[in-house]
Structure formats: structure tokens, C-alpha cells
N, C-alpha and C. Protein backbone atom coordinates (compact mmCIF):
# COMPACT_ATOMS: atom_id res chain seq x y z
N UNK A 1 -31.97 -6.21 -16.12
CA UNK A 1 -30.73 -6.94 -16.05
C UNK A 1 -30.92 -8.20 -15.21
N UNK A 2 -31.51 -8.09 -14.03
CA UNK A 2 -31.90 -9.10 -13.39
C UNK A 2 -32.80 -10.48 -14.10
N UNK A 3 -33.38 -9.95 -15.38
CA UNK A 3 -34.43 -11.08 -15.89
C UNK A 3 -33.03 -11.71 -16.75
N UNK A 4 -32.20 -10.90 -17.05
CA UNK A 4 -31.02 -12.06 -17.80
C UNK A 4 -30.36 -12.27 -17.00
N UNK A 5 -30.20 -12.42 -15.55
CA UNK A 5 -29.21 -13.35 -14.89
C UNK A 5 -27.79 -12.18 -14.78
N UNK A 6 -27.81 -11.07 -14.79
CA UNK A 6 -26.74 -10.07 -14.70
C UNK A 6 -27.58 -9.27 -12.90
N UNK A 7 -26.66 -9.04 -12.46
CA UNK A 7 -26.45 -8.61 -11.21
C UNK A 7 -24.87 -7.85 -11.04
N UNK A 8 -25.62 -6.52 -10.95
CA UNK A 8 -24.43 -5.43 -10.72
C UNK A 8 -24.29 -4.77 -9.42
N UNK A 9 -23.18 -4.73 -8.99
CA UNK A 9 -22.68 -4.33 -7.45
C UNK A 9 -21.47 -2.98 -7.58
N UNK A 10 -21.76 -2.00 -7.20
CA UNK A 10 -20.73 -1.07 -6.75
C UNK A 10 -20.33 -1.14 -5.87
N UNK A 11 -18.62 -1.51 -6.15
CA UNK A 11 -17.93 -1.33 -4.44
C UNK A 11 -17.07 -0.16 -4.36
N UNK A 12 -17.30 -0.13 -2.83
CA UNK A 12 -16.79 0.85 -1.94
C UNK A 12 -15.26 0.74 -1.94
N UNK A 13 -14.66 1.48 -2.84
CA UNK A 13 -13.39 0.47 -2.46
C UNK A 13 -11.96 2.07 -2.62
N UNK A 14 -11.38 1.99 -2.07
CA UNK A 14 -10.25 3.28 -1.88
C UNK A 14 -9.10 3.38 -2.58
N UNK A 15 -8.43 2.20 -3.21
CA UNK A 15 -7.25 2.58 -4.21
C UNK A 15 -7.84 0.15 -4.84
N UNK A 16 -7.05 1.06 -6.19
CA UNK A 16 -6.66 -0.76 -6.29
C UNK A 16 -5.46 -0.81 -7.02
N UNK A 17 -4.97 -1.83 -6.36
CA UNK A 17 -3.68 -2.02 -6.86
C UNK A 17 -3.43 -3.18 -8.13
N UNK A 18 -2.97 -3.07 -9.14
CA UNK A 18 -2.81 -4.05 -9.94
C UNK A 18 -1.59 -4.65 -9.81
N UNK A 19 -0.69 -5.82 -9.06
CA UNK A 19 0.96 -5.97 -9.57
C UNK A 19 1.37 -6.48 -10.84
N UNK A 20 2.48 -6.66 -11.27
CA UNK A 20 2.85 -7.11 -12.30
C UNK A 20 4.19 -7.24 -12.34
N UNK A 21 4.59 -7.89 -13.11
CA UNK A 21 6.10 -8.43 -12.81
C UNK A 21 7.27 -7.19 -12.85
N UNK A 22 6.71 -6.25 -13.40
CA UNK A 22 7.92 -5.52 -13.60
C UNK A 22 7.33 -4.26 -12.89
N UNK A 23 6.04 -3.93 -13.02
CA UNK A 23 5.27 -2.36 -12.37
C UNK A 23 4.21 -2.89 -11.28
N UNK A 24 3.78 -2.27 -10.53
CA UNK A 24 2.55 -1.94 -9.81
C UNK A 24 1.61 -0.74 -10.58
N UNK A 25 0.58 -1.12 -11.24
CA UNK A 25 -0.30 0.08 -11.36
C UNK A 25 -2.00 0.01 -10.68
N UNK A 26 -1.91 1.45 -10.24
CA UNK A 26 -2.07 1.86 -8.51
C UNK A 26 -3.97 2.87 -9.37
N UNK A 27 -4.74 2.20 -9.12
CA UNK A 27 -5.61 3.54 -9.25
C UNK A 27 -6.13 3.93 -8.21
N UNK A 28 -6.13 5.46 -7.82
CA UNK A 28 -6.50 5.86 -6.56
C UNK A 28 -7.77 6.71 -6.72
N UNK A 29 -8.90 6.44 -5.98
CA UNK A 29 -10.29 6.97 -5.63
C UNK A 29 -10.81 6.70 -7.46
N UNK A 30 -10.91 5.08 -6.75
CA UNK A 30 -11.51 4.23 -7.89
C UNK A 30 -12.79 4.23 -7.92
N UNK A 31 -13.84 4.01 -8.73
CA UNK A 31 -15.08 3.62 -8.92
C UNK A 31 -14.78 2.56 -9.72
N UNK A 32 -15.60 1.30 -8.72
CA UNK A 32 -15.88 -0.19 -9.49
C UNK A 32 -16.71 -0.86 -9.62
N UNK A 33 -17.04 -1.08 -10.30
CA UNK A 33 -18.31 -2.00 -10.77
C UNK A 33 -18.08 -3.31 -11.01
N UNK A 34 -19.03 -4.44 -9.84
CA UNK A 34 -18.44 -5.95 -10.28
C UNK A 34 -19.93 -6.26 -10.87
N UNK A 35 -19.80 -6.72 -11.84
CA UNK A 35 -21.09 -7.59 -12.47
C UNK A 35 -20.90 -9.22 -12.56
N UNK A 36 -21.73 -9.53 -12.58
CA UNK A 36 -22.07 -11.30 -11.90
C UNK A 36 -22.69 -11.70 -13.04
N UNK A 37 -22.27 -12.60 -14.13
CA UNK A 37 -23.18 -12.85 -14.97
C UNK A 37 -22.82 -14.57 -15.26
N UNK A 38 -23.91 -15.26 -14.72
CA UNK A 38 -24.62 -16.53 -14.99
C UNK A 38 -22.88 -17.29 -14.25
N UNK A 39 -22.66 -16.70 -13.17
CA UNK A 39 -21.63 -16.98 -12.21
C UNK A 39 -20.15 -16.53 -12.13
N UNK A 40 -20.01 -15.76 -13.47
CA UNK A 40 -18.40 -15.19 -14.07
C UNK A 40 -18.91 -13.65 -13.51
N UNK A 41 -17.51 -13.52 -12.70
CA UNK A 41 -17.38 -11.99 -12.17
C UNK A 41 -16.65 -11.33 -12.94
N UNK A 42 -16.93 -9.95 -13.28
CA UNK A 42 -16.07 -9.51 -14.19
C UNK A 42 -15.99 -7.93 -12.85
N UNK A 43 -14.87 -6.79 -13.11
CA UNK A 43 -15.20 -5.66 -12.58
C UNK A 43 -14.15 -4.84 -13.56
N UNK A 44 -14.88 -3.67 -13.62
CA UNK A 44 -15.36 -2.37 -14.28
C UNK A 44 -13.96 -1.38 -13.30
N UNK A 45 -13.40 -0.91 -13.59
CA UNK A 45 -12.32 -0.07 -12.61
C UNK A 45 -11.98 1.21 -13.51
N UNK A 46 -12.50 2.14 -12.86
CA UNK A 46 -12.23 3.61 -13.62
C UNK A 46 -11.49 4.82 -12.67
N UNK A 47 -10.85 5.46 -12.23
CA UNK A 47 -10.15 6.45 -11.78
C UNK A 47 -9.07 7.18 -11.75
N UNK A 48 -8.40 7.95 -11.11
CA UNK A 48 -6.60 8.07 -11.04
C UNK A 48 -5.79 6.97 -11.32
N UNK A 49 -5.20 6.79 -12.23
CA UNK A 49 -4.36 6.22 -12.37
C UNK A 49 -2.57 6.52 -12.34
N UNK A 50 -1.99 5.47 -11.96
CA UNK A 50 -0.75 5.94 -12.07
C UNK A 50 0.09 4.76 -11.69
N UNK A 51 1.36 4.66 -12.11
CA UNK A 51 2.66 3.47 -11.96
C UNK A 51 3.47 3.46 -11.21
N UNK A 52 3.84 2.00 -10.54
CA UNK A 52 5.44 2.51 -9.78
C UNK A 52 6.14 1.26 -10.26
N UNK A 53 7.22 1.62 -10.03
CA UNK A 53 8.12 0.47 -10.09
C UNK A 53 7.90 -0.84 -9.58
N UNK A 54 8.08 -1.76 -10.02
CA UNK A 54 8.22 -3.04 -9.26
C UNK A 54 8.98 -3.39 -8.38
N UNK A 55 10.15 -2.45 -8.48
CA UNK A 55 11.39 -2.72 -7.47
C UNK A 55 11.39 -2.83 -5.47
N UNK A 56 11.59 -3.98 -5.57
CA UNK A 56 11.73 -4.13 -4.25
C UNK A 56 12.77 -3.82 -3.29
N UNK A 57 12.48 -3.08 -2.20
CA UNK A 57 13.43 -2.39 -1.73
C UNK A 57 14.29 -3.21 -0.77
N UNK A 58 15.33 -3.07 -0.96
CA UNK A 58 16.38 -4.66 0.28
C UNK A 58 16.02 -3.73 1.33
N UNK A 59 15.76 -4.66 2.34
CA UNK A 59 15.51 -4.35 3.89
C UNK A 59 17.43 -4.33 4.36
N UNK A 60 17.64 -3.56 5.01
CA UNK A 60 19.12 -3.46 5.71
C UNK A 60 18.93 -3.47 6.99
N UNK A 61 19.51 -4.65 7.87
CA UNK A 61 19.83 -4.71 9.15
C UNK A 61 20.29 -3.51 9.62
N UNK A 62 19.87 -3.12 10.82
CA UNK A 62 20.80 -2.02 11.81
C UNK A 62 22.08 -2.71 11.94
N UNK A 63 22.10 -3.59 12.59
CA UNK A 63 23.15 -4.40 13.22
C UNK A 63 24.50 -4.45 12.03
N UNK A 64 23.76 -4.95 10.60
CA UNK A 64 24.71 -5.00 9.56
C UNK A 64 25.44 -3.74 9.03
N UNK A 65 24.72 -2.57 9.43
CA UNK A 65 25.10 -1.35 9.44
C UNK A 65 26.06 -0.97 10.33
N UNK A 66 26.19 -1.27 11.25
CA UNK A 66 26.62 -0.69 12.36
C UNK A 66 28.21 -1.77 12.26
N UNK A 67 28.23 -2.92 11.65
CA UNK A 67 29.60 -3.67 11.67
C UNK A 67 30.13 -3.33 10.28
N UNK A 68 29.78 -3.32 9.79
CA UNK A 68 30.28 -2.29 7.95
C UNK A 68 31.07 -1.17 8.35
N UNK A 69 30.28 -0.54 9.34
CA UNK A 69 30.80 0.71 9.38
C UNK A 69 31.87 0.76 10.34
N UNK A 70 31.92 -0.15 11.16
CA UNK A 70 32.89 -0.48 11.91
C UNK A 70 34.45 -0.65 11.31
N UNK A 71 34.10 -1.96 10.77
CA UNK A 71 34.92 -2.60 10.04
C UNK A 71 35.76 -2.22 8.71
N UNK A 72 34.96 -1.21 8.34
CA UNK A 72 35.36 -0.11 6.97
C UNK A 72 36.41 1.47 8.04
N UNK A 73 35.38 1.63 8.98
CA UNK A 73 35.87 2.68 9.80
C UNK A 73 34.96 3.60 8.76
N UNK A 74 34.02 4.13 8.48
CA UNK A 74 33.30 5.24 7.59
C UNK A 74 32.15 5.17 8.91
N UNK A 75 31.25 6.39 8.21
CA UNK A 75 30.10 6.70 9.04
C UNK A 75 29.30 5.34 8.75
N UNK A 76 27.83 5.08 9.64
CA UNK A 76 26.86 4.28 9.43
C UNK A 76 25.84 4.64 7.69
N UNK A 77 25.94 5.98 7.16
CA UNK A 77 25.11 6.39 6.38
C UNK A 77 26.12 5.64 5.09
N UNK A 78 27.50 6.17 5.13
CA UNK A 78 27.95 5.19 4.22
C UNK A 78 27.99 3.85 3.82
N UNK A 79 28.04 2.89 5.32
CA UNK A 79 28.07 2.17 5.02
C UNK A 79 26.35 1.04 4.41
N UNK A 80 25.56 1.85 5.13
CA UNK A 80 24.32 1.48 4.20
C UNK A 80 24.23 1.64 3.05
N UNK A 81 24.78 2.80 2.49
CA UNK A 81 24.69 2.85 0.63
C UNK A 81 25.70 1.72 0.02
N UNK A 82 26.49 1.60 0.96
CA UNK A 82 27.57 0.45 0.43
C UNK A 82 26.79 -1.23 0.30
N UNK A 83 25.74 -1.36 1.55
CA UNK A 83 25.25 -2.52 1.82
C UNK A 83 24.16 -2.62 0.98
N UNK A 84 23.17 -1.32 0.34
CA UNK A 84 22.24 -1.20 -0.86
C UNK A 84 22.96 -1.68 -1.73
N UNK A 85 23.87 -0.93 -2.29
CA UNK A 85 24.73 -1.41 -3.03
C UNK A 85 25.33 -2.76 -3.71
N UNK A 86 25.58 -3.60 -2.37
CA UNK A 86 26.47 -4.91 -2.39
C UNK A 86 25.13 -5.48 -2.63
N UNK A 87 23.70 -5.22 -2.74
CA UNK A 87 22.82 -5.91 -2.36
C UNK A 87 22.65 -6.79 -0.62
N UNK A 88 23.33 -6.45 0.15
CA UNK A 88 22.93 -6.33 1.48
C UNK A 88 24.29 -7.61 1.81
N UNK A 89 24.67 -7.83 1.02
CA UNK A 89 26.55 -8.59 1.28
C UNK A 89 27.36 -7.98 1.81
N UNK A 90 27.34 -8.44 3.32
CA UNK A 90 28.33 -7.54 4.32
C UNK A 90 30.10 -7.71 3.65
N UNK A 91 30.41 -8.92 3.41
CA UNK A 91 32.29 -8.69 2.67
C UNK A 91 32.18 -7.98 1.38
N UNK A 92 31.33 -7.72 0.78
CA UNK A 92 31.68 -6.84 -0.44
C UNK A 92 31.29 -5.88 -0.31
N UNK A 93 30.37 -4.90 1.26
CA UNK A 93 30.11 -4.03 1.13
C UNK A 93 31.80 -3.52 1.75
N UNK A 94 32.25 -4.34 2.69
CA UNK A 94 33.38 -3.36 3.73
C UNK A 94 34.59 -3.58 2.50
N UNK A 95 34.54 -4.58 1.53
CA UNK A 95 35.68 -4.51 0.92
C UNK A 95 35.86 -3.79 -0.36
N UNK A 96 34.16 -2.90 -1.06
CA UNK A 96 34.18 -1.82 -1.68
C UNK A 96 34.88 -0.70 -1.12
N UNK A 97 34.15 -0.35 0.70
CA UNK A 97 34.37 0.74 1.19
C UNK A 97 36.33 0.74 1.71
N UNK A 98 36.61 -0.22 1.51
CA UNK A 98 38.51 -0.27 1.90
C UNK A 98 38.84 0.16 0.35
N UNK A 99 38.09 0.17 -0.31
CA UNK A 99 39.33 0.35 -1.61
C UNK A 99 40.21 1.60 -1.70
């Protein structure tokens, strides 16, 4: 392989992640093979495979939690599902939870 200019490398490598606009697919206790040929890398990826969602999870303030829930008068646990919910919009989360 070496007299044609191909050079093959196994890496050490522990999960790989692929993203994509709509999924993440995740292979875990991968074997990969990068080959080098006449300067174009290509790699070889074989193992567990499996998918997740793309969905990104809204981060929720404590603080925004804690005035929702105030302001609604409900527990803090409610008013986070309300603020998931609103997509993290404190007046439409307290003015779901008044209805």
C-alpha cells in the first residue's frame, strides 16, 4: 500500500458523533480507519450505532423559575414546565399558568 501512496492509520477513538440538522448519530466503541491517499483523507467507521434527536434542550434560569412561580402563585416545578413550554417566555409562561 505504501508503494501506491496509501497510508492507513487506526485510531484510538471512544464514540463518534455524527450531527445533522435534524438527528445526532452517535457510534459507540467505534473502530476507525483513516486512510491517506495521495493527500485526501477518507475514514472507515464501524460499530454500535444508534440516534438521538436533534432537539435542543432550552436552558431555564433558576431565577426565572422562581418569579413564574411567584407571580402565578404555583409550585417552582410547575412553573418550569410552563417556562419549557412558553419556550422560556416569562409573560406567557405566568399568563398560561393564571388561566
Amino acid at each position: 500500500m505504501k508503494r501506491m501512496g496509501i497510508k492507513v492509520d487506526e485510531i484510538d477513538a471512544q464514540q463518534v458523533v455524527i450531527k445533522c440538522a435534524d438527528k445526532d448519530i452517535i457510534i459507540d466503541n467505534p473502530q476507525v480507519v483513516k486512510t491517506n491517499m495521495h493527500g485526501t483523507q477518507s475514514f472507515q467507521i464501524t460499530g454500535n450505532v444508534r440516534e438521538e434527536s436533534g432537539e435542543v434542550k432550552l436552558a431555564i434560569n433558576l431565577d426565572d423559575v422562581k418569579m413564574v412561580a411567584e407571580q402565578a402563585k404555583v409550585s417552582e416545578a410547575k412553573a418550569r414546565e410552563a417556562l419549557e413550554k412558553s419556550g422560556g417566555d416569562i409573560a406567557q409562561a405566568i399568563m398560561d399558568l393564571k388561566k
